[in-house]
N, C-alpha and C. Protein backbone atom coordinates (compact mmCIF):
# COMPACT_ATOMS: atom_id res chain seq x y z
N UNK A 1 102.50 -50.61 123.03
CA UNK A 1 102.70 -51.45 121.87
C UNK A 1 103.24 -52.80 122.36
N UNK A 2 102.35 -53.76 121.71
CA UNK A 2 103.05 -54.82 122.24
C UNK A 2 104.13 -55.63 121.38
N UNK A 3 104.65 -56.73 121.74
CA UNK A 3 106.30 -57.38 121.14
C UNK A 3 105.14 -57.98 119.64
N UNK A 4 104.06 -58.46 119.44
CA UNK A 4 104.04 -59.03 118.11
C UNK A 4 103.46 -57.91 117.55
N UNK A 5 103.16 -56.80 117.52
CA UNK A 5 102.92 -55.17 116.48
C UNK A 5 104.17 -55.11 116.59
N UNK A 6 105.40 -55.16 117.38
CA UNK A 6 106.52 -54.37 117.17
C UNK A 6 106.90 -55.47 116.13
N UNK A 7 107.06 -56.76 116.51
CA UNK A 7 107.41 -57.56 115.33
C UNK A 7 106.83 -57.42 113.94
N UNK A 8 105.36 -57.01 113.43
CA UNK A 8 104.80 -57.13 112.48
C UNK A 8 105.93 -55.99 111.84
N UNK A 9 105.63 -54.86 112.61
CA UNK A 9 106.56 -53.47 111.53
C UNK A 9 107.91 -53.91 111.83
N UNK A 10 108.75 -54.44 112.15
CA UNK A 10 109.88 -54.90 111.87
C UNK A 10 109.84 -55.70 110.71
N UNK A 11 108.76 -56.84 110.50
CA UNK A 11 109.07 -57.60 109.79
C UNK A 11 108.89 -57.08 108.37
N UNK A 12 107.56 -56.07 108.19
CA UNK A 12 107.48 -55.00 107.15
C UNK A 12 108.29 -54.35 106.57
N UNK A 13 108.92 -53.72 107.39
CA UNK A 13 110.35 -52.76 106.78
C UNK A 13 111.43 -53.46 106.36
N UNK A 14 111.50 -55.31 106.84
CA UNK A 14 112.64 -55.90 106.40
C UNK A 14 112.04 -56.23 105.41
N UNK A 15 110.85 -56.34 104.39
CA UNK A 15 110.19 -56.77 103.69
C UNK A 15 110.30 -55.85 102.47
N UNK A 16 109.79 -54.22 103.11
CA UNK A 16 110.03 -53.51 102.26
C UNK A 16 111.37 -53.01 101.40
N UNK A 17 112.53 -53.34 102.36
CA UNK A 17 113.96 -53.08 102.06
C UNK A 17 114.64 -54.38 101.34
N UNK A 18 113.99 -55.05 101.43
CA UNK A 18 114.01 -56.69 100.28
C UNK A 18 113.58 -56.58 98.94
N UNK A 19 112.41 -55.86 99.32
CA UNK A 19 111.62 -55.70 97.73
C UNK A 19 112.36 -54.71 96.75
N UNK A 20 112.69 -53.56 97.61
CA UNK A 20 113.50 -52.12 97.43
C UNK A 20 114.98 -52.79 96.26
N UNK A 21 115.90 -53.91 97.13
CA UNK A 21 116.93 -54.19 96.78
C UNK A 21 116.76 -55.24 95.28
N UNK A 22 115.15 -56.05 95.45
CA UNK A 22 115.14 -56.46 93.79
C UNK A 22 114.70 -55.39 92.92
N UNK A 23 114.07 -54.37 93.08
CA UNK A 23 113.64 -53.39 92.05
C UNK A 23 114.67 -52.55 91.75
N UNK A 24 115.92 -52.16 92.57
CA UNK A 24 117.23 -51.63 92.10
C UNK A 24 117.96 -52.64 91.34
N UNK A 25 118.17 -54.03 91.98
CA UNK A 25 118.80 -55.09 91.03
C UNK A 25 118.56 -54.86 89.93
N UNK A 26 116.92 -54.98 89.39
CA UNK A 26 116.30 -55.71 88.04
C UNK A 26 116.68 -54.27 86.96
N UNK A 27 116.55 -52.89 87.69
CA UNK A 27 116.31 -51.65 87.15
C UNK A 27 117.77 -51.80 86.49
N UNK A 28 119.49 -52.22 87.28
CA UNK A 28 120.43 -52.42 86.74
C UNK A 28 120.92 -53.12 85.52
N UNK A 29 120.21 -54.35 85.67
CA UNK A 29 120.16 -55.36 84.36
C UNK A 29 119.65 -54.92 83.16
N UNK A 30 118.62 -54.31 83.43
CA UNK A 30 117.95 -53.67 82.40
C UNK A 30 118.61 -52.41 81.61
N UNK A 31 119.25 -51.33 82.59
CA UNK A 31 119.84 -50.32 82.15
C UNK A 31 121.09 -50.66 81.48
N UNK A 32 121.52 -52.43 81.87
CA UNK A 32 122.46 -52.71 81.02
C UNK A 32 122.44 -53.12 79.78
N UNK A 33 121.52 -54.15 79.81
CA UNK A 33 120.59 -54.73 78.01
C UNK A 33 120.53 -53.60 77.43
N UNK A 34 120.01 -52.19 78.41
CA UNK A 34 119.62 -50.81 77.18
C UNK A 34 121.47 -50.69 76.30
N UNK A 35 122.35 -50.27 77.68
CA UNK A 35 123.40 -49.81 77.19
C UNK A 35 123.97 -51.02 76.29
N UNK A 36 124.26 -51.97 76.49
CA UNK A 36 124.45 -53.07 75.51
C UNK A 36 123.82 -53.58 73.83
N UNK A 37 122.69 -52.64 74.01
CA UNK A 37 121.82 -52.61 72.48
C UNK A 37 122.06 -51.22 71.71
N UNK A 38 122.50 -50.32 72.59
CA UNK A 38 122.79 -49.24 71.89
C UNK A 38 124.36 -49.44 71.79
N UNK A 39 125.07 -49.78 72.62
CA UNK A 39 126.84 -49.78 71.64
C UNK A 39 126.51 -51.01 70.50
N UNK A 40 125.69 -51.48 70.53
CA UNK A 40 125.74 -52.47 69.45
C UNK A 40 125.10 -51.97 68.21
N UNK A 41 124.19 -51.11 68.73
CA UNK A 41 123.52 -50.84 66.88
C UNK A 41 124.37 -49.52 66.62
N UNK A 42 125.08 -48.83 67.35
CA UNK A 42 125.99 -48.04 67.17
C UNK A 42 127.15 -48.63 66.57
N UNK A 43 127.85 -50.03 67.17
CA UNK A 43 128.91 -50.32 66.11
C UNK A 43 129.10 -51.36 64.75
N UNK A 44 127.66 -51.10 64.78
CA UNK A 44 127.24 -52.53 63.32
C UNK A 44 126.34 -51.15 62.47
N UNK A 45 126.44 -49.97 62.99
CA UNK A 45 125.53 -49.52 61.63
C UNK A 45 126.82 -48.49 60.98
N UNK A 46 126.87 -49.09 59.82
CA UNK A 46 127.21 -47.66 58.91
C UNK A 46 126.84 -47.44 57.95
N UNK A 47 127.40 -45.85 57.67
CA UNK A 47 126.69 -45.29 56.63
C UNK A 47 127.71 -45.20 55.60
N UNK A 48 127.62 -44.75 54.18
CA UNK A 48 128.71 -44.18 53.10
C UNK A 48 129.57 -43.50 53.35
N UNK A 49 128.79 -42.17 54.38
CA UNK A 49 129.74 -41.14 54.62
C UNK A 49 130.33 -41.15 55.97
N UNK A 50 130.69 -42.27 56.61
CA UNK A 50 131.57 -42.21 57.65
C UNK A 50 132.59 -41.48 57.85
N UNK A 51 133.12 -40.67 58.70
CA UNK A 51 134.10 -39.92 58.16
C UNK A 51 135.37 -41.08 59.31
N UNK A 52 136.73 -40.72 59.55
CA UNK A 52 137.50 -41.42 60.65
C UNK A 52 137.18 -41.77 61.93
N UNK A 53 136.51 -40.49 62.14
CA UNK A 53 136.13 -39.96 63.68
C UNK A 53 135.19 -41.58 64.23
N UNK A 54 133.82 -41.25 63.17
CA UNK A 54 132.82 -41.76 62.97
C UNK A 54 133.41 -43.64 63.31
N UNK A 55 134.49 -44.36 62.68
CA UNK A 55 134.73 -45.52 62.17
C UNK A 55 135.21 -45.55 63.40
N UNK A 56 135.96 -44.62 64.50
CA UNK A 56 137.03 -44.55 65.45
C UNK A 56 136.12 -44.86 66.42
N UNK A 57 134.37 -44.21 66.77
CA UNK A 57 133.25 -44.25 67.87
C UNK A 57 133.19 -46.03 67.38
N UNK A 58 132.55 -46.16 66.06
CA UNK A 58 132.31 -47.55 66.03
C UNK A 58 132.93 -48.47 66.71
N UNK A 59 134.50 -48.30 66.37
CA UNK A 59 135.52 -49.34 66.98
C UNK A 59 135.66 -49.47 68.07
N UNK A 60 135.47 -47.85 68.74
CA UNK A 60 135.77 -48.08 70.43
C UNK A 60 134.34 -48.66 70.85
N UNK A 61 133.07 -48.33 70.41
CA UNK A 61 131.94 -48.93 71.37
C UNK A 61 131.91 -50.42 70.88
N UNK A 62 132.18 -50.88 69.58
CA UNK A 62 132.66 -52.55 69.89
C UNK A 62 133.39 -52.79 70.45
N UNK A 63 134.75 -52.43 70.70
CA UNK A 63 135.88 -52.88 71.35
C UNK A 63 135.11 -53.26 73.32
N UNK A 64 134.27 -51.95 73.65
CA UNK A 64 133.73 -51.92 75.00
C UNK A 64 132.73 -52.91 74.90
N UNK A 65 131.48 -53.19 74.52
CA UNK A 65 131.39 -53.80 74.47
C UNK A 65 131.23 -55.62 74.23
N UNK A 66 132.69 -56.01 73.40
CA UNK A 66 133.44 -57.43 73.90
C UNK A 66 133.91 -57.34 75.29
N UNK A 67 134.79 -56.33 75.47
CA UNK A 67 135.16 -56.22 76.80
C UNK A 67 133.94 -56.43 78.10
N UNK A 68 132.85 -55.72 77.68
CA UNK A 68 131.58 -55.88 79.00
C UNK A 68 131.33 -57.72 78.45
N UNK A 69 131.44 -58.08 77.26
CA UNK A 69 130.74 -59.36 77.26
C UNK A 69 131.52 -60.09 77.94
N UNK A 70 132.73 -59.97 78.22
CA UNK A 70 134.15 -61.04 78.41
C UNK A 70 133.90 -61.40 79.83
N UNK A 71 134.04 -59.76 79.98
CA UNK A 71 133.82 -59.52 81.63
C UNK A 71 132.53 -60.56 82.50
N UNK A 72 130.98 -60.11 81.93
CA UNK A 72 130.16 -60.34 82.47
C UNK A 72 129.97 -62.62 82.43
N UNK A 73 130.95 -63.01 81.01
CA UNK A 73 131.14 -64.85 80.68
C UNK A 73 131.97 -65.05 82.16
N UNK A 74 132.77 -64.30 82.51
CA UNK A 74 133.83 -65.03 83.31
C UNK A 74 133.45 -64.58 84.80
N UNK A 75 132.55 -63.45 85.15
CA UNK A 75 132.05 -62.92 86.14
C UNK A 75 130.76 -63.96 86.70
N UNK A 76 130.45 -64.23 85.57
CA UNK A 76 128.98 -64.86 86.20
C UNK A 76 129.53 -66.59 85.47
């Protein structure tokens, strides 16, 4: 084997482990928009029959997510 095949698959695998690290990135962002749309239609929907419990989930998944929004204004 010579030094430019050994270079090509070097340069491949650094290529492939590049691509690897944006498709885990993008997969994160995304799994966050999911989790971020569901505490949200979770703490803006109610119904008549809320019971405490019910008003108590609402409050805490708004409360978490201001907290992820606060976090992510002053993080980025």
């Amino acid at each position: 084997m010579d030094n430019l095949s050994f270079s090509v698959i070097i340069f491949l695998i650094l290529i492939l482990f590049f691509l690897y690290n944006i498709l885990t990135n993008i997969k994160k962002v995304v799994d966050s928009i999911k989790f971020i749309f569901l505490l949200l239609i979770e703490a803006t929907t109610f119904s008549k029959s809320d019971t405490l419990s019910d008003k108590t989930n609402k409050l805490l998944c708004w409360i978490i997510l201001q907290v992820m929004i606060i976090i992510w204004y002053y993080k980025g």
